[in-house]
N, C-alpha and C. Protein backbone atom coordinates (compact mmCIF):
# COMPACT_ATOMS: atom_id res chain seq x y z
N UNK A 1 17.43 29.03 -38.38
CA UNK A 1 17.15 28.90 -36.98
C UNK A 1 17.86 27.68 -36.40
N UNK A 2 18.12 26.52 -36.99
CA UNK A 2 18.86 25.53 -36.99
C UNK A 2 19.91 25.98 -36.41
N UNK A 3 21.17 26.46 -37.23
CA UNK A 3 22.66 26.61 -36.86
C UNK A 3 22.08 27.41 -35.75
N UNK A 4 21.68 28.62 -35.37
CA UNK A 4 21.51 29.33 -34.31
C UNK A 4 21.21 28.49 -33.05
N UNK A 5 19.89 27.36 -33.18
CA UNK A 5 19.89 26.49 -31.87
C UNK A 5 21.17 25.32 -31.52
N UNK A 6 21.95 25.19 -32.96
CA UNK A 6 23.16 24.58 -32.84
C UNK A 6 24.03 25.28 -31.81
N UNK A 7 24.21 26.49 -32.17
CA UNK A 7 25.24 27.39 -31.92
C UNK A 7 25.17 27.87 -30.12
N UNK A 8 23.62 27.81 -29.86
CA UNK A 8 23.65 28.05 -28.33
C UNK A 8 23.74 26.61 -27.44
N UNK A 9 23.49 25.21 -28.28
CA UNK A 9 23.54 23.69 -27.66
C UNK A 9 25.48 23.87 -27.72
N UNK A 10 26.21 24.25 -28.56
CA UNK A 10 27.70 23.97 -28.53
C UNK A 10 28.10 25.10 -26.94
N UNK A 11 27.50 26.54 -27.09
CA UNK A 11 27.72 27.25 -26.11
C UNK A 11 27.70 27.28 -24.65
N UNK A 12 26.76 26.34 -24.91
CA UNK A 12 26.00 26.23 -23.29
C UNK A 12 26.60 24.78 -22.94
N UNK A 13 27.23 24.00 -23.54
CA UNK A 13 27.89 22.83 -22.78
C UNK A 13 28.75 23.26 -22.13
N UNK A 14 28.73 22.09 -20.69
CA UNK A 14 30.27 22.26 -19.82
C UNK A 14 31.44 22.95 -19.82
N UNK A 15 31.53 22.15 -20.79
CA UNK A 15 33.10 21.99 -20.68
C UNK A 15 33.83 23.43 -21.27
N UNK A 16 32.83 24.42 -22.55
CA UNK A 16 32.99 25.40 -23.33
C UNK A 16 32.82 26.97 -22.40
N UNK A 17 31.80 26.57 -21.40
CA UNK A 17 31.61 27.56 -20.53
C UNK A 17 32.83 27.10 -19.39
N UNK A 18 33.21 26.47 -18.88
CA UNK A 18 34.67 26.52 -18.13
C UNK A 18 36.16 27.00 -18.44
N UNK A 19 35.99 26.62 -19.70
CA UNK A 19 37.24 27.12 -20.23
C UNK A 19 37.42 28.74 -20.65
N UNK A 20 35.75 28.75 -20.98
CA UNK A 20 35.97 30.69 -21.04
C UNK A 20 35.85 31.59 -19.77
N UNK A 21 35.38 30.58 -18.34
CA UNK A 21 35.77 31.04 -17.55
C UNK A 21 37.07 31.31 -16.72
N UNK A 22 38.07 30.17 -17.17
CA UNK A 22 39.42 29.85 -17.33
C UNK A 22 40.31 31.26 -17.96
N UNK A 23 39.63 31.06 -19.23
CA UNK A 23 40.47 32.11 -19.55
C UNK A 23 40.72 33.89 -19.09
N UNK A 24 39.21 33.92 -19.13
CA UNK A 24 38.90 35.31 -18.12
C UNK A 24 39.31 35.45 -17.00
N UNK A 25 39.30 34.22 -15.92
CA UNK A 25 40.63 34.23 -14.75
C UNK A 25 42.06 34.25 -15.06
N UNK A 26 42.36 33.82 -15.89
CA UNK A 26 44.02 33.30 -16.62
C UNK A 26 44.39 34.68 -17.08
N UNK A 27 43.70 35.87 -17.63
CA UNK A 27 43.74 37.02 -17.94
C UNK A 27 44.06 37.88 -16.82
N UNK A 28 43.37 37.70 -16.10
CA UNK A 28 43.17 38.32 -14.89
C UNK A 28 44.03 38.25 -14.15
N UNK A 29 44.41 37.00 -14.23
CA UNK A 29 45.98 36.44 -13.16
C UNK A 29 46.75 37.21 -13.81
N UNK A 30 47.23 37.08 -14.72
CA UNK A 30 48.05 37.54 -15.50
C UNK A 30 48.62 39.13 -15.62
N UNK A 31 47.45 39.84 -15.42
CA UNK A 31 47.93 40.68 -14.83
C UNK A 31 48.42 41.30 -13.85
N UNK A 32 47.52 40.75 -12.90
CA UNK A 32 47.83 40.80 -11.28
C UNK A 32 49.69 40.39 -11.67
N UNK A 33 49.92 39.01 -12.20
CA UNK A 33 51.56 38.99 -12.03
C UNK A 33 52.18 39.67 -12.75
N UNK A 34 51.64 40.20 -13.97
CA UNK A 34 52.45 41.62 -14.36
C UNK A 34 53.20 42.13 -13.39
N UNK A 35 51.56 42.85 -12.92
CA UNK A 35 52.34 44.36 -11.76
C UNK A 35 52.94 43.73 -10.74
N UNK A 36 52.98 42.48 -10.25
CA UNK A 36 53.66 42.13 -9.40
C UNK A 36 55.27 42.20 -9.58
N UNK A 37 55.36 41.70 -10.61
CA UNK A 37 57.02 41.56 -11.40
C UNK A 37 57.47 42.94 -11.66
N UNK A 38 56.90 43.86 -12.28
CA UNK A 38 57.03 45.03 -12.68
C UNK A 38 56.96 46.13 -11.44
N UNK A 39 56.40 46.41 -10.61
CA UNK A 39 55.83 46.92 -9.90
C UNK A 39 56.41 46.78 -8.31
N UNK A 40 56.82 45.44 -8.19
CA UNK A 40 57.34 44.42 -6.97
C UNK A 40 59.08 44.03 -6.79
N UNK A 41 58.72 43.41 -7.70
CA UNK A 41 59.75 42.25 -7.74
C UNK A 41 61.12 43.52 -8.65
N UNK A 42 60.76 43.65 -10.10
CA UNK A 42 61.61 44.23 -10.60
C UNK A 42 62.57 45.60 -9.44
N UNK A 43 61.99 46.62 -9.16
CA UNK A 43 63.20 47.55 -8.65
C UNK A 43 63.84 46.84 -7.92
N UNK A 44 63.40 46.21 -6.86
CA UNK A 44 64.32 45.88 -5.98
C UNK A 44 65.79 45.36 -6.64
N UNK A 45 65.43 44.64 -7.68
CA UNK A 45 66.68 43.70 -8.48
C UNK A 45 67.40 44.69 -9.37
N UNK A 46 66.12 45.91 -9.72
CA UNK A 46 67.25 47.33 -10.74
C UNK A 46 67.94 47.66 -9.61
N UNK A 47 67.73 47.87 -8.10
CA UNK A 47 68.69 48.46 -7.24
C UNK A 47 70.08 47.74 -7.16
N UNK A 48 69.42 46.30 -7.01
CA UNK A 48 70.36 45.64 -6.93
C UNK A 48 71.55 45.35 -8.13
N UNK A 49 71.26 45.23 -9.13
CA UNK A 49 72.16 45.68 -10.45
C UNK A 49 72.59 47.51 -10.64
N UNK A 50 72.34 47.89 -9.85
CA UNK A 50 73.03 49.28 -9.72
C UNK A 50 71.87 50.15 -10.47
N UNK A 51 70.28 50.34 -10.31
CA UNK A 51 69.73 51.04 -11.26
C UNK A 51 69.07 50.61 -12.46
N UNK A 52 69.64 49.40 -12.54
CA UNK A 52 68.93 48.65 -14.17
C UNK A 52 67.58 48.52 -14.11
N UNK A 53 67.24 49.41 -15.19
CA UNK A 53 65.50 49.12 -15.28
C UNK A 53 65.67 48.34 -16.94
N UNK A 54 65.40 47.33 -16.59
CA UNK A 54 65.01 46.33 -17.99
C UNK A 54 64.60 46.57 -19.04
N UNK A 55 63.24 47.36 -18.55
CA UNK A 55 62.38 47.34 -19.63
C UNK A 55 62.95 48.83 -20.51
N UNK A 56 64.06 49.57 -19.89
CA UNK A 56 64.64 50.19 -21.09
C UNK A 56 66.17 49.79 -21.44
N UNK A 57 66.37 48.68 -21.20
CA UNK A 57 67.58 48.24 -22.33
C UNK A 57 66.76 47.69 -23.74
N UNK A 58 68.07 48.23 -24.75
CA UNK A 58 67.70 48.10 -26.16
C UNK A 58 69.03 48.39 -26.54
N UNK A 59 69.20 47.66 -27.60
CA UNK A 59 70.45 48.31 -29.08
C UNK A 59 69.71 48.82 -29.89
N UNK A 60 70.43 49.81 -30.56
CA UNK A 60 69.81 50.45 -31.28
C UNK A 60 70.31 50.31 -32.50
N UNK A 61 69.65 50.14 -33.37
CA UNK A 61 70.15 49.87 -34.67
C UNK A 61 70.29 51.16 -35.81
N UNK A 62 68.76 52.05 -35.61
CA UNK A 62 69.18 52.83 -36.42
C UNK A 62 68.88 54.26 -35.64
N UNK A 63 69.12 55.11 -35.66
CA UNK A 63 68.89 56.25 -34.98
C UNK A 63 67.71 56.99 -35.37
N UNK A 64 67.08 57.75 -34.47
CA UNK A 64 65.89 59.01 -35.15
C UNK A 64 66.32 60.07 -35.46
N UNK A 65 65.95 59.88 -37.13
CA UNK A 65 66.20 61.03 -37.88
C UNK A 65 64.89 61.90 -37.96
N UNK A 66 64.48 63.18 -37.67
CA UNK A 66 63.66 63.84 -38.14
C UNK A 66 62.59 63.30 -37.43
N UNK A 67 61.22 62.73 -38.62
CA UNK A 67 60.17 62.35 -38.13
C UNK A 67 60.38 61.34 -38.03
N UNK A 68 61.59 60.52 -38.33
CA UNK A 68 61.39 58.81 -38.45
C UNK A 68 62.18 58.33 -37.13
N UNK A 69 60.74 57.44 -36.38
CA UNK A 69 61.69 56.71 -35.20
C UNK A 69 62.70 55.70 -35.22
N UNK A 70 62.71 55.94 -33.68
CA UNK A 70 64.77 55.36 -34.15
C UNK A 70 63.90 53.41 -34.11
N UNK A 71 64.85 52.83 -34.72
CA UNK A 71 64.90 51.39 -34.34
C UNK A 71 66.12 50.91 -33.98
N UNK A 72 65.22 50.22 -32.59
CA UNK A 72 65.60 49.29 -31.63
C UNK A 72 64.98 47.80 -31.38
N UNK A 73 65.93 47.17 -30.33
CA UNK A 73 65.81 45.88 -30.85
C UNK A 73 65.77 45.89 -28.89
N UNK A 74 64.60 45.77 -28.39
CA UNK A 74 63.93 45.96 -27.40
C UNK A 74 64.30 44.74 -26.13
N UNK A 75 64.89 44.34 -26.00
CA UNK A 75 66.33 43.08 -25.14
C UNK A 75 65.25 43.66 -23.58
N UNK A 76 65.49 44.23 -23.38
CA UNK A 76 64.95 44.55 -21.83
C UNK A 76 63.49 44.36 -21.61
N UNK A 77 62.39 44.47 -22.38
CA UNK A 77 61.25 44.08 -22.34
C UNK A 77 60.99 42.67 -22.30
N UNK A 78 61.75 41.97 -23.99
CA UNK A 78 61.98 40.79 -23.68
C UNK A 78 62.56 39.78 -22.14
N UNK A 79 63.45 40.68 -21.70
CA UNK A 79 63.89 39.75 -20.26
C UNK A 79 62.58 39.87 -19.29
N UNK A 80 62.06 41.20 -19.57
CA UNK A 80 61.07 41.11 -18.21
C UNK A 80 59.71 40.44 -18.46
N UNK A 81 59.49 40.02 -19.76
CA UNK A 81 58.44 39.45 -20.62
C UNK A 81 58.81 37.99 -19.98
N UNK A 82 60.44 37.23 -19.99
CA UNK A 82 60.43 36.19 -19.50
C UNK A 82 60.56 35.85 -18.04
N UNK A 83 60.56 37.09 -17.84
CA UNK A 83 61.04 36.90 -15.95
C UNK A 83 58.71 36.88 -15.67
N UNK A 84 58.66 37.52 -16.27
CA UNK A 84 56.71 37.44 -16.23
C UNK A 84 56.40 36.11 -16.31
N UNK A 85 56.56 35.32 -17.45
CA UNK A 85 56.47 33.80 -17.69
C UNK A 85 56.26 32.58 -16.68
N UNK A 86 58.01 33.29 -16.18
CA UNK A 86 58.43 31.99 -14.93
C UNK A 86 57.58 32.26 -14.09
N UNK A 87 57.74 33.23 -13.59
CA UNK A 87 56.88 33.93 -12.06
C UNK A 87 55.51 33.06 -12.64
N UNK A 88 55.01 33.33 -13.19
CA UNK A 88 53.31 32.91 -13.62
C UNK A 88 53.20 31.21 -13.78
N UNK A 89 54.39 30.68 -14.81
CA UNK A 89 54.67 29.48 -14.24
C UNK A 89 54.79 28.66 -13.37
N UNK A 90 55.39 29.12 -12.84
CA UNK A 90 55.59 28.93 -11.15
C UNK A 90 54.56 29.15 -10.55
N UNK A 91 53.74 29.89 -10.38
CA UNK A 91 52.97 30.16 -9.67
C UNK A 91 51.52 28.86 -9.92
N UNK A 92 50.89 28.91 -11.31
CA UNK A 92 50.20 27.84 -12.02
C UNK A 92 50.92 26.46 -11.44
N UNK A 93 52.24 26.05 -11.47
CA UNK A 93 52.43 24.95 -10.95
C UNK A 93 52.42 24.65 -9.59
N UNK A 94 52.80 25.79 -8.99
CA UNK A 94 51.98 25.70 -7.39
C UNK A 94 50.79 25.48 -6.77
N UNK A 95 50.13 26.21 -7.76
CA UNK A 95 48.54 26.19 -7.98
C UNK A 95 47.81 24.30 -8.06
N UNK A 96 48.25 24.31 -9.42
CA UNK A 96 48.30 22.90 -9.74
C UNK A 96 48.56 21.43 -8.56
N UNK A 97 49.64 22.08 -8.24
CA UNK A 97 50.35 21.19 -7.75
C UNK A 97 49.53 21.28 -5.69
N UNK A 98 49.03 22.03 -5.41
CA UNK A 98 47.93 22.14 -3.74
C UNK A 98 46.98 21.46 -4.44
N UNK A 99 45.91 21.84 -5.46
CA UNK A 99 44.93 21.45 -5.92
C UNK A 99 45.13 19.47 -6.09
N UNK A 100 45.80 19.17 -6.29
CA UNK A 100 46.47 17.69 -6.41
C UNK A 100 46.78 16.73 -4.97
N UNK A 101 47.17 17.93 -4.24
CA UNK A 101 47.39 17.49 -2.69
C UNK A 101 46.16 17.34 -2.24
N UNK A 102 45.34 18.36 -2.46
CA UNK A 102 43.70 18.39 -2.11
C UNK A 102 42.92 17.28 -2.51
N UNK A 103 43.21 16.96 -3.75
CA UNK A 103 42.32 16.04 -4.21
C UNK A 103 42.95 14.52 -3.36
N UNK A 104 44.22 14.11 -3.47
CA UNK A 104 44.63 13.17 -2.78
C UNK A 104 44.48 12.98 -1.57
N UNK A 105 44.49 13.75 -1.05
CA UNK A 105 43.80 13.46 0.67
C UNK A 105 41.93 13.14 0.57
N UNK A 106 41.59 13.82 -0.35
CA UNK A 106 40.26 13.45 -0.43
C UNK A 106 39.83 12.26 -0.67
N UNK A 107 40.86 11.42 -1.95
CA UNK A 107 40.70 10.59 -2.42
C UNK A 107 41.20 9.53 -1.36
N UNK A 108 41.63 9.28 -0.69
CA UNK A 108 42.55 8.69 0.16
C UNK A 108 41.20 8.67 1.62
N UNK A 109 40.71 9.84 2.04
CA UNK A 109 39.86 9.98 3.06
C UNK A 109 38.73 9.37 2.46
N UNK A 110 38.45 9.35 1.10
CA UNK A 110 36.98 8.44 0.45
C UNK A 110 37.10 7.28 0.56
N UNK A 111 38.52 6.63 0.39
CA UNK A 111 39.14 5.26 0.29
C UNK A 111 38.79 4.69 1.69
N UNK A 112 39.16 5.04 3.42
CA UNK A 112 39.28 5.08 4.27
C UNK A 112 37.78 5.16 4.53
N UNK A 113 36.73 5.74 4.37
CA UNK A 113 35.36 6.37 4.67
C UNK A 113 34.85 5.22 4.86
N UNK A 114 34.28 4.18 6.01
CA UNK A 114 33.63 3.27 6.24
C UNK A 114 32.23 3.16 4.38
N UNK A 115 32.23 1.93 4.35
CA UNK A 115 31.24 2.13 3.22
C UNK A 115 29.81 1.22 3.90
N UNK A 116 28.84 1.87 3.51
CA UNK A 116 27.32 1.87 4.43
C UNK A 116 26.97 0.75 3.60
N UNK A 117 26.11 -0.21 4.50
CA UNK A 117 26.05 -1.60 4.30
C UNK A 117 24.73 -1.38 3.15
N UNK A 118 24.49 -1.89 2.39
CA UNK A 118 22.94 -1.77 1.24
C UNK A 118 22.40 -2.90 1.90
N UNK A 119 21.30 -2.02 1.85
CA UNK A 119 19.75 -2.77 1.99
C UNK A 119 19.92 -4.10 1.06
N UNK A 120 19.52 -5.24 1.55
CA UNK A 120 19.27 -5.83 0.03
C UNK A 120 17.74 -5.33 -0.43
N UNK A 121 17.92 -5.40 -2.31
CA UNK A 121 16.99 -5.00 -3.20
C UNK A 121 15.75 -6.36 -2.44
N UNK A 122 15.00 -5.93 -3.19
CA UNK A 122 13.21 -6.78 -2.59
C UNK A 122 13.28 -8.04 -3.59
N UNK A 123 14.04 -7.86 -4.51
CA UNK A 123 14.57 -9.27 -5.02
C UNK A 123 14.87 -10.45 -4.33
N UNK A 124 16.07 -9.81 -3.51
CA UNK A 124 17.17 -10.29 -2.32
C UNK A 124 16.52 -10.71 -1.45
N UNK A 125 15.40 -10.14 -0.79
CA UNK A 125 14.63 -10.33 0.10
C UNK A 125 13.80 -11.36 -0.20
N UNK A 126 13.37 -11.48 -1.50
CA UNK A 126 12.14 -12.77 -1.77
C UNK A 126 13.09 -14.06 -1.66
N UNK A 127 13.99 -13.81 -2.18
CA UNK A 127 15.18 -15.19 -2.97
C UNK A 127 15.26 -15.36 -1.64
N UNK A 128 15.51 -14.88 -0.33
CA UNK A 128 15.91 -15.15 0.95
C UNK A 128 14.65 -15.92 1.62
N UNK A 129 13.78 -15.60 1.27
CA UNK A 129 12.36 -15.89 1.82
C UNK A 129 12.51 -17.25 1.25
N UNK A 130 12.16 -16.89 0.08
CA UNK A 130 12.02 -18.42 -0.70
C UNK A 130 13.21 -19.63 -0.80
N UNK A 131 14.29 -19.33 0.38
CA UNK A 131 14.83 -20.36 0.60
C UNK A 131 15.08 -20.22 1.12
N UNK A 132 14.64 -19.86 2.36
CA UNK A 132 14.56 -20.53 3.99
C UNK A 132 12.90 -21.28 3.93
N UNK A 133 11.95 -20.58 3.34
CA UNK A 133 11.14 -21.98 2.93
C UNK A 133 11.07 -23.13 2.42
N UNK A 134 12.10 -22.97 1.67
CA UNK A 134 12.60 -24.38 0.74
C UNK A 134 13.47 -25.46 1.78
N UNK A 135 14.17 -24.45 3.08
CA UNK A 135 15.32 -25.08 3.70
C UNK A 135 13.86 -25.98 4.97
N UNK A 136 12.93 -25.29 5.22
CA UNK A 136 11.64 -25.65 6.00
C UNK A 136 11.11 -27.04 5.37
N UNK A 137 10.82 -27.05 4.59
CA UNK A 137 10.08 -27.79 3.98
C UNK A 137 10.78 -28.92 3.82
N UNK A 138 12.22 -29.28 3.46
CA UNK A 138 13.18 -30.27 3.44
C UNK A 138 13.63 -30.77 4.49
N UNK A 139 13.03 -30.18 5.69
CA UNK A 139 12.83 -30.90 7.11
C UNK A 139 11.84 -31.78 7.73
């Protein structure tokens, strides 16, 4: 029962539940920029290369004989695998990079934010008492 109440005290911290929420968005993005690249972005650029769809360039190394498939060495998936990357890159550093602007104006508007005068503590208040009586009395 031990490791088990271990196991839900490691689960239930901060920082472990953000990051698996992270990732379940990061998934999620991720696809969304798939189909964006694939779906979006790519024809326009096969038109523009005369037709090239990426994701079927390949060399082929050995041919299909019979029941055995052919092997290929899959070059066009790979490009659109890295053209996916950047796009998503890019995009995360954009991301990144507002979220940073945001915080700096905040930080900057906290800096600027008049700061509210404190009460003095009842400490402050006696020590004040007790010497302006002291300043009385030496008169």
């Amino acid at each position: 029962m031990k490791w088990l109440s271990e196991f839900k005290k490691f689960a239930m911290r901060g920082n472990v539940v953000d990051m698996a929420v992270g990732i379940i968005i990061g998934a999620a993005f991720g696809k969304i920029v798939s189909s964006l690249v694939s779906d979006v972005i790519m024809p326009p650029i096969g038109v523009l290369l005369g037709g090239v769809d990426f994701s079927d360039l390949a060399f082929t190394l050995k041919r299909a004989v019979g029941d055995e498939p052919a092997v290929v060495i899959g070059y066009g998936k790979f490009i659109q695998t890295v053209i996916d990357f950047i796009i998503i890159a890019f995009s995360v550093f954009a991301l990144v990079k507002f979220i940073n602007m945001l915080k700096s104006k905040a930080a900057i508007e906290a800096e600027n934010a008049p700061k509210p005068v404190a009460e003095p503590t009842k400490e402050e208040q006696l020590l004040t008492e007790i010497r302006d009586l002291l300043k009385e009395n030496k008169k």
